[in-house]
N, C-alpha and C. Protein backbone atom coordinates (compact mmCIF):
# COMPACT_ATOMS: atom_id res chain seq x y z
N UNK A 1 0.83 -1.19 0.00
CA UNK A 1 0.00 0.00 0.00
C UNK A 1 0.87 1.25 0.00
N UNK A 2 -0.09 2.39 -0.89
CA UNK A 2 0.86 3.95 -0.67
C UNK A 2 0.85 3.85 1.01
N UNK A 3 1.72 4.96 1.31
CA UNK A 3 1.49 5.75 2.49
C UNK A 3 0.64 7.10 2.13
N UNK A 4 0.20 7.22 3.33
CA UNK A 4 -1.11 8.37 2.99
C UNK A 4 -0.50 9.23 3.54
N UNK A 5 -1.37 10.28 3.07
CA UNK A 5 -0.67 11.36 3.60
C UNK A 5 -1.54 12.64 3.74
N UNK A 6 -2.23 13.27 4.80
CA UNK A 6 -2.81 14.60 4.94
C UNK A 6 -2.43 15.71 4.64
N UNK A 7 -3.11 16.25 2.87
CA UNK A 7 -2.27 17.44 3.13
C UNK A 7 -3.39 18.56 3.59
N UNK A 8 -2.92 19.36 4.26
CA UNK A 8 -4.05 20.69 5.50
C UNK A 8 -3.14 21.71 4.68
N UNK A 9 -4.08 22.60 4.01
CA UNK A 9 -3.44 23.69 3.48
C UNK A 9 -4.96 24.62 3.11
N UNK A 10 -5.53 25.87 3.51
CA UNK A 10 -6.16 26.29 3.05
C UNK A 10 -6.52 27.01 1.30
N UNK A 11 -4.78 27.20 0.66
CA UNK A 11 -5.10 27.84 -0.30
C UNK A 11 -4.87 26.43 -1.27
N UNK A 12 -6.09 26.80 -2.34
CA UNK A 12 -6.39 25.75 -2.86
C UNK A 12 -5.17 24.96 -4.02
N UNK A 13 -4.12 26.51 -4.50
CA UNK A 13 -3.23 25.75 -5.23
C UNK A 13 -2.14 25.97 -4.55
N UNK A 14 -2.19 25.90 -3.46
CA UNK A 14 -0.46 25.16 -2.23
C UNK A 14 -1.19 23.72 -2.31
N UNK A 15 -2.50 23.21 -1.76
CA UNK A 15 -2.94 21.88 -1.78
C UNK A 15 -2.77 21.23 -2.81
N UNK A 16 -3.31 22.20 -4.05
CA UNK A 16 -3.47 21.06 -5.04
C UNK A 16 -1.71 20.52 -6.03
N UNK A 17 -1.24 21.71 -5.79
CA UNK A 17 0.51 21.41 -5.68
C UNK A 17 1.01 20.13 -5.25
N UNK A 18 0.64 20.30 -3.85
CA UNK A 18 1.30 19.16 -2.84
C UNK A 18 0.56 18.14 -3.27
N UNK A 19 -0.34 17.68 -3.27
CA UNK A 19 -1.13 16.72 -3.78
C UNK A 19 -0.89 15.89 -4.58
N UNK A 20 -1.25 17.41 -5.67
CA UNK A 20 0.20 16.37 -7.55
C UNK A 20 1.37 15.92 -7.39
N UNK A 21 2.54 16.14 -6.42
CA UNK A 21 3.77 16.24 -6.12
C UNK A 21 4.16 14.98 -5.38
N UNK A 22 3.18 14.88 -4.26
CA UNK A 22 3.12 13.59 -3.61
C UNK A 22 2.69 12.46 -4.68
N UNK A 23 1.50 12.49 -5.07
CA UNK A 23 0.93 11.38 -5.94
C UNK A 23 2.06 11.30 -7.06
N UNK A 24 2.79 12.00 -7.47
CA UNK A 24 3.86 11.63 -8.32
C UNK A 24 4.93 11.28 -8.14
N UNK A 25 4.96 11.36 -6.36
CA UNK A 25 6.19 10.77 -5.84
C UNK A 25 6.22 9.22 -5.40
N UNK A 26 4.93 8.77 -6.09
CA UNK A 26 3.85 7.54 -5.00
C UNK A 26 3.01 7.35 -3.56
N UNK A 27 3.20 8.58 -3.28
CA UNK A 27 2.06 8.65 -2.26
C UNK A 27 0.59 8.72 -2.84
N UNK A 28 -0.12 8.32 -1.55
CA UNK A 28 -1.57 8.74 -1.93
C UNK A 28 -1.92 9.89 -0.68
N UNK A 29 -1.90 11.10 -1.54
CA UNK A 29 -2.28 11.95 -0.99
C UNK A 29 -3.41 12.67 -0.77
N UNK A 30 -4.67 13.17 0.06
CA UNK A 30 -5.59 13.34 0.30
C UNK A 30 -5.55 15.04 0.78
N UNK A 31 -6.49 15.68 0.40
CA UNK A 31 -6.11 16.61 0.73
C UNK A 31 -7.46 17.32 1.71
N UNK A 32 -7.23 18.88 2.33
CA UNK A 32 -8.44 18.95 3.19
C UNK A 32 -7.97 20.40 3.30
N UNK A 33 -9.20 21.44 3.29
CA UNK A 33 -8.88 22.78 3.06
C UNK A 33 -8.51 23.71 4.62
N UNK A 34 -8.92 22.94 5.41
CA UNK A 34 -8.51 23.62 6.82
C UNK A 34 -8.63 22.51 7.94
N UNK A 35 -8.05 23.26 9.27
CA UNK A 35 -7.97 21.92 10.49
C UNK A 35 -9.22 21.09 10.65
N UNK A 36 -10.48 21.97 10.49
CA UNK A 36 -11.59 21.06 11.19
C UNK A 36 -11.94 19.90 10.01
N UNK A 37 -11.43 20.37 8.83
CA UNK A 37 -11.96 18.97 7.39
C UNK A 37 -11.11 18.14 7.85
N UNK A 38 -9.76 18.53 8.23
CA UNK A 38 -8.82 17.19 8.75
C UNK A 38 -9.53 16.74 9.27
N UNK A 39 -9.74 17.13 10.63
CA UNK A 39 -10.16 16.32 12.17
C UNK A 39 -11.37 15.70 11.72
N UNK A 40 -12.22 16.20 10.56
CA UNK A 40 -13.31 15.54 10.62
C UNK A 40 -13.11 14.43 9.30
N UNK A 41 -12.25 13.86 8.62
CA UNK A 41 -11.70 13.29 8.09
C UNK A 41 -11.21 12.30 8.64
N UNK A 42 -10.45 12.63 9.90
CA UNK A 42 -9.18 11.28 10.73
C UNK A 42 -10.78 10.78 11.57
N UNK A 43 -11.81 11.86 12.12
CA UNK A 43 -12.51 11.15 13.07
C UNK A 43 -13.31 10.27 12.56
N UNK A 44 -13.57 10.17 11.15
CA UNK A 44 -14.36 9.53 10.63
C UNK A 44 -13.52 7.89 10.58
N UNK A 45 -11.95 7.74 10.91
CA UNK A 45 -11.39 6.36 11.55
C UNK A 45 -10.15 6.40 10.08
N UNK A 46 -10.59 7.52 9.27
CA UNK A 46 -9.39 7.33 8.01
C UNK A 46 -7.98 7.54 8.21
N UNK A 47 -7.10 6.92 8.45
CA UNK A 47 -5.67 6.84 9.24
C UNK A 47 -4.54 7.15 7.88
N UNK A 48 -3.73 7.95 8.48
CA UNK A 48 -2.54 8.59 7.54
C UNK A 48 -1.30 8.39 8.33
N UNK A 49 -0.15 8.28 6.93
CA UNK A 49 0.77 7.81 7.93
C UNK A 49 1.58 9.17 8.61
N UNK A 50 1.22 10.28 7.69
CA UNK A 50 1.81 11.37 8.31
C UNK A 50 0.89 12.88 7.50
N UNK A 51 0.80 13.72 8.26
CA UNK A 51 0.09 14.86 7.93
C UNK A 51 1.14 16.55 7.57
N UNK A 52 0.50 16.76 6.81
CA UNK A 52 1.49 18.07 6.38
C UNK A 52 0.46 18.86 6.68
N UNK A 53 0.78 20.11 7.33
CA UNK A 53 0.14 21.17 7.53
C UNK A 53 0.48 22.08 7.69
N UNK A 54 -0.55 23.12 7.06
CA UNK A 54 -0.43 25.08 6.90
C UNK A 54 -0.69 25.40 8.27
N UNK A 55 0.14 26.21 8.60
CA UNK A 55 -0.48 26.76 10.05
C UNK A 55 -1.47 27.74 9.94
N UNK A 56 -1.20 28.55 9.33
CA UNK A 56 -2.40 30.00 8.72
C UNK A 56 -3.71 29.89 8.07
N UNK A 57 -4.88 29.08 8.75
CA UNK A 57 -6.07 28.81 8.07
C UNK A 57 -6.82 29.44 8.43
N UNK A 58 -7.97 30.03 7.54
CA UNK A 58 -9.57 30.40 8.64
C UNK A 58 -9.94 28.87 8.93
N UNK A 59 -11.02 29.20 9.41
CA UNK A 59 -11.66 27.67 10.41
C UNK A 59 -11.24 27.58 11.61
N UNK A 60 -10.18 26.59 10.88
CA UNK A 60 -9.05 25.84 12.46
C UNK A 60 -7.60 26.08 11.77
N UNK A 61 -7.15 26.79 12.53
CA UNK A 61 -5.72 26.66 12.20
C UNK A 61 -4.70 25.71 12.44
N UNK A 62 -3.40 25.77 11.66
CA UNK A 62 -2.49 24.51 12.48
C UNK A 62 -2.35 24.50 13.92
N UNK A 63 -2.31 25.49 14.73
CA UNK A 63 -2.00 25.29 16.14
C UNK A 63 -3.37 24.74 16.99
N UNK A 64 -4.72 24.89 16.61
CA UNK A 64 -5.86 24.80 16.85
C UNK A 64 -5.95 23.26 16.69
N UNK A 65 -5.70 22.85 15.24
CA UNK A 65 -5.70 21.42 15.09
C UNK A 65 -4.80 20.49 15.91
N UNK A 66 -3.53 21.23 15.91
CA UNK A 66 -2.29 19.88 16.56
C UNK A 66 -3.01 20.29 17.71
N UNK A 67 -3.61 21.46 18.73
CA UNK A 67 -3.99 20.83 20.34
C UNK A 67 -5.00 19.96 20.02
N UNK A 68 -5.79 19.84 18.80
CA UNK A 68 -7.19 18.82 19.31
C UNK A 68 -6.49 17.38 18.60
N UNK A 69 -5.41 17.35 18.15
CA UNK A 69 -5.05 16.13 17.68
C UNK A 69 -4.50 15.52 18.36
N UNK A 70 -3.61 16.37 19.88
CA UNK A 70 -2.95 15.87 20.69
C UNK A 70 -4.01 15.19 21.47
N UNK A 71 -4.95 15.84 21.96
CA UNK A 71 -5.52 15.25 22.96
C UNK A 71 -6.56 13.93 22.53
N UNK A 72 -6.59 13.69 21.80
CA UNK A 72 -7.19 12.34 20.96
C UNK A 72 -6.29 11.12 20.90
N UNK A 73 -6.44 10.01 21.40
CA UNK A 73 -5.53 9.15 21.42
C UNK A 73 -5.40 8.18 20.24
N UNK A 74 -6.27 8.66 19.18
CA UNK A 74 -6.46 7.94 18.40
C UNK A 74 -5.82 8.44 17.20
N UNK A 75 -5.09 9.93 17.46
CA UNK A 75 -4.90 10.93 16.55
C UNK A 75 -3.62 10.96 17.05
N UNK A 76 -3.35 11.32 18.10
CA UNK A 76 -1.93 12.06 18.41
C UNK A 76 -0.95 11.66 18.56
N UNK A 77 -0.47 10.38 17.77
CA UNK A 77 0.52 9.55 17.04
C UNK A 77 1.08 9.92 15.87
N UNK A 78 0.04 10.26 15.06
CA UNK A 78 0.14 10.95 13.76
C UNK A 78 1.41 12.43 13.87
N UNK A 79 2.39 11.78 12.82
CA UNK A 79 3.37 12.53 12.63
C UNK A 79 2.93 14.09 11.98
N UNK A 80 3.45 14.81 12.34
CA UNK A 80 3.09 16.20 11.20
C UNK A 80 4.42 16.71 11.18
N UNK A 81 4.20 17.65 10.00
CA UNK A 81 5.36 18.37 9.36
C UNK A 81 4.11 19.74 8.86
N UNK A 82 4.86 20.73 9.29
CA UNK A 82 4.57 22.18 9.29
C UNK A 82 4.87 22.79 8.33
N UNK A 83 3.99 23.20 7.48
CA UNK A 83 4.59 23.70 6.08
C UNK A 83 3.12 25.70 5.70
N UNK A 84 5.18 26.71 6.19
CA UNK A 84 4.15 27.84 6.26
C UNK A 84 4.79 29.04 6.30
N UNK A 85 3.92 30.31 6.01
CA UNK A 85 4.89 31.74 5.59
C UNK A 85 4.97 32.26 6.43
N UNK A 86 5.08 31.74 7.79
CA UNK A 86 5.73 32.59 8.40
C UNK A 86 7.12 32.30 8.86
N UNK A 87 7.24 33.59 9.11
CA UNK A 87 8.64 33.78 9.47
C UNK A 87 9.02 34.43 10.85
N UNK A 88 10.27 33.79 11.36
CA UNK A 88 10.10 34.62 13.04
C UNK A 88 9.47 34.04 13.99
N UNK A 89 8.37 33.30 13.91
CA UNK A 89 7.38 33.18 14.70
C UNK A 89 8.15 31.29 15.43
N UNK A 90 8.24 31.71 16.31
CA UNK A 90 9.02 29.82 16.56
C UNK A 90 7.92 28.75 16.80
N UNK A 91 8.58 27.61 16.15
CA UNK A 91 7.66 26.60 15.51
C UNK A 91 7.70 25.22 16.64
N UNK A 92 8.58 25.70 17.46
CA UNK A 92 8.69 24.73 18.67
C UNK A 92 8.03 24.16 19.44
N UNK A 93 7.17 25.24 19.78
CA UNK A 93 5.75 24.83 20.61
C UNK A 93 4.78 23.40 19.81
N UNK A 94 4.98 23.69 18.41
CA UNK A 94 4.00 22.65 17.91
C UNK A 94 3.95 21.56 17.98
N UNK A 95 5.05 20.82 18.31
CA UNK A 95 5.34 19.40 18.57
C UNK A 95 5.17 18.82 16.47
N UNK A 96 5.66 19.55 15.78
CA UNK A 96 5.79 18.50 14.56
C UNK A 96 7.61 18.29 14.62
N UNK A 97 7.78 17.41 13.57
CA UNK A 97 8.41 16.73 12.93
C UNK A 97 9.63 17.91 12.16
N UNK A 98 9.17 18.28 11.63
CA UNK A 98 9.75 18.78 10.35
C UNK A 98 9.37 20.18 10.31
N UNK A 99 9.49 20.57 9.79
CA UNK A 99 8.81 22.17 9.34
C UNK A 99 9.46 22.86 8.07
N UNK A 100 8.52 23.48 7.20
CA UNK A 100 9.05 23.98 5.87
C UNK A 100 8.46 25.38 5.73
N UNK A 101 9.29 26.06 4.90
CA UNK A 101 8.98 27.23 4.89
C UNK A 101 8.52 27.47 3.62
N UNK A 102 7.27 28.48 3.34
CA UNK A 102 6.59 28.81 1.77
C UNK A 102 7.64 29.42 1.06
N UNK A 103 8.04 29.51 0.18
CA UNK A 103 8.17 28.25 -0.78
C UNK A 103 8.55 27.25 -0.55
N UNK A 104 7.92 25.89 -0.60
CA UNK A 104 8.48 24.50 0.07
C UNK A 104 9.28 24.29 -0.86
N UNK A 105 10.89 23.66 -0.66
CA UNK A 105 11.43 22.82 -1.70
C UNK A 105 11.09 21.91 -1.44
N UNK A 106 10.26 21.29 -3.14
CA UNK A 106 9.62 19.70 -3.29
C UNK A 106 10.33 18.68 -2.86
N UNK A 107 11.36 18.71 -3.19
CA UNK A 107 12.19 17.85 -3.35
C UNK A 107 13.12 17.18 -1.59
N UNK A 108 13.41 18.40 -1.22
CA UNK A 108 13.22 17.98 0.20
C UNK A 108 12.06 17.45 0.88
N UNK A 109 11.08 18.44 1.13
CA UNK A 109 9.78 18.05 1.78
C UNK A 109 9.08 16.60 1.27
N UNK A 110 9.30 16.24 0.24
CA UNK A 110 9.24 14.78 0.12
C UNK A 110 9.98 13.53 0.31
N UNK A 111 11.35 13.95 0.11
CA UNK A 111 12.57 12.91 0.86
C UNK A 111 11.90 13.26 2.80
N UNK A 112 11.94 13.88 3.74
CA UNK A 112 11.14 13.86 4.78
C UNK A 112 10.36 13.36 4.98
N UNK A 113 9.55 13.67 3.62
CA UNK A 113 8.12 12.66 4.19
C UNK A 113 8.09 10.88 3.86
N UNK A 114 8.91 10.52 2.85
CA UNK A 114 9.55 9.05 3.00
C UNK A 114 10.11 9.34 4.18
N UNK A 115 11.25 9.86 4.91
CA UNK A 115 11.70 9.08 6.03
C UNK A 115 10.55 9.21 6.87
N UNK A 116 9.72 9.83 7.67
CA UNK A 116 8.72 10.31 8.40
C UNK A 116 7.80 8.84 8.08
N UNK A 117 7.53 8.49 6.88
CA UNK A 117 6.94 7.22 6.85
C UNK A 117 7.79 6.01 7.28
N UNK A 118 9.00 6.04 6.67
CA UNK A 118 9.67 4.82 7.21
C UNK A 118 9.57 4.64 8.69
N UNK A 119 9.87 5.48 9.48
CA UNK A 119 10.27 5.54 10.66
C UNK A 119 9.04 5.29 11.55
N UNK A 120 7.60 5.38 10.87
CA UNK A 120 6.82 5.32 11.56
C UNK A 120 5.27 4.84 11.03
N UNK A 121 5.63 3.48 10.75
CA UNK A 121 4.70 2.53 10.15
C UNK A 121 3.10 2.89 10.58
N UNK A 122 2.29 2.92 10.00
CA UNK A 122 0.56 3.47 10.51
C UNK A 122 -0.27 2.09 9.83
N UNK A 123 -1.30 2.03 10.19
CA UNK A 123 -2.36 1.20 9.36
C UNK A 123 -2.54 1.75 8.07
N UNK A 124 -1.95 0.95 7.17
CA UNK A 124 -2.11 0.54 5.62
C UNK A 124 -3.12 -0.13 5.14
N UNK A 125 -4.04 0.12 4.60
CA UNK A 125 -5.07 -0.42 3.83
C UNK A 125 -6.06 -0.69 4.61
N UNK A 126 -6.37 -0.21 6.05
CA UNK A 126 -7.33 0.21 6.91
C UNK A 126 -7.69 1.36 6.87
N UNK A 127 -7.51 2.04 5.69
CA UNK A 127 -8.25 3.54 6.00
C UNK A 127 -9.21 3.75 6.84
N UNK A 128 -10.36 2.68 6.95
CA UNK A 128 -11.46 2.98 7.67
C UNK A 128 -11.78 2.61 8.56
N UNK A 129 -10.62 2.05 9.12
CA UNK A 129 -10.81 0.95 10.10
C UNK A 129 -11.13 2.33 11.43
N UNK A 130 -11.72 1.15 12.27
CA UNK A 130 -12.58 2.10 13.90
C UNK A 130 -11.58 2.45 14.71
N UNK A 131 -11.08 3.22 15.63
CA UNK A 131 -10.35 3.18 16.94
C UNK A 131 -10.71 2.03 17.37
């Protein structure tokens, strides 16, 4: 099976970018326009092996989402990698993985997200499987 992969990005062509980029890298990538389509995406039991996310959304933002993802035990395994324009602002607090700055280099941010999968095997071909 691909590894899946959440991409959380509000503007529609940073998503649909990452999307094409992944799926051409062999991922299967899924995409979702802000935090709460994620959360209501993973709650529905659909499991990824790692999530990329914009911090700067209306809705739910990245920091909004990683606290409600932390506190879910069914969620807050799930690797993320931070992908976003700001600058200055320290990214420490968030508890991801990785972090990229707008303009993402593809080419990195996808060697990451293979290791980010290697390193951390998820349910494959259970997308839908229940908590």
């Amino acid at each position: 099976m691909k590894p899946r992969v959440l991409v959380v990005d509000d503007s529609p062509l940073s998503r649909d970018a990452l999307v094409l980029a992944l799926g051409g890298a062999g991922f299967d990538a899924v995409p979702a326009a802000n935090g709460a389509e994620a959360l209501a995406y993973l709650s529905d039991g659909h499991r990824v092996d790692v999530i990329l996310l914009d911090l700067m959304m209306p809705v739910m933002d990245g920091w909004t989402f990683r606290r409600a993802q932390e506190r879910d035990p069914w969620l807050a395994d799930i690797p993320v990698i931070a992908v976003t324009v700001l600058e200055g602002r320290p990214l420490s607090g968030l508890g991801a993985v990785a972090a990229f700055r707008k303009p993402i280099d593809l080419g990195a941010l996808i060697a990451r997200v293979r290791a980010v999968c290697r390193r951390a095997p998820r349910l494959r071909g259970g997308a839908t499987s229940t908590p």
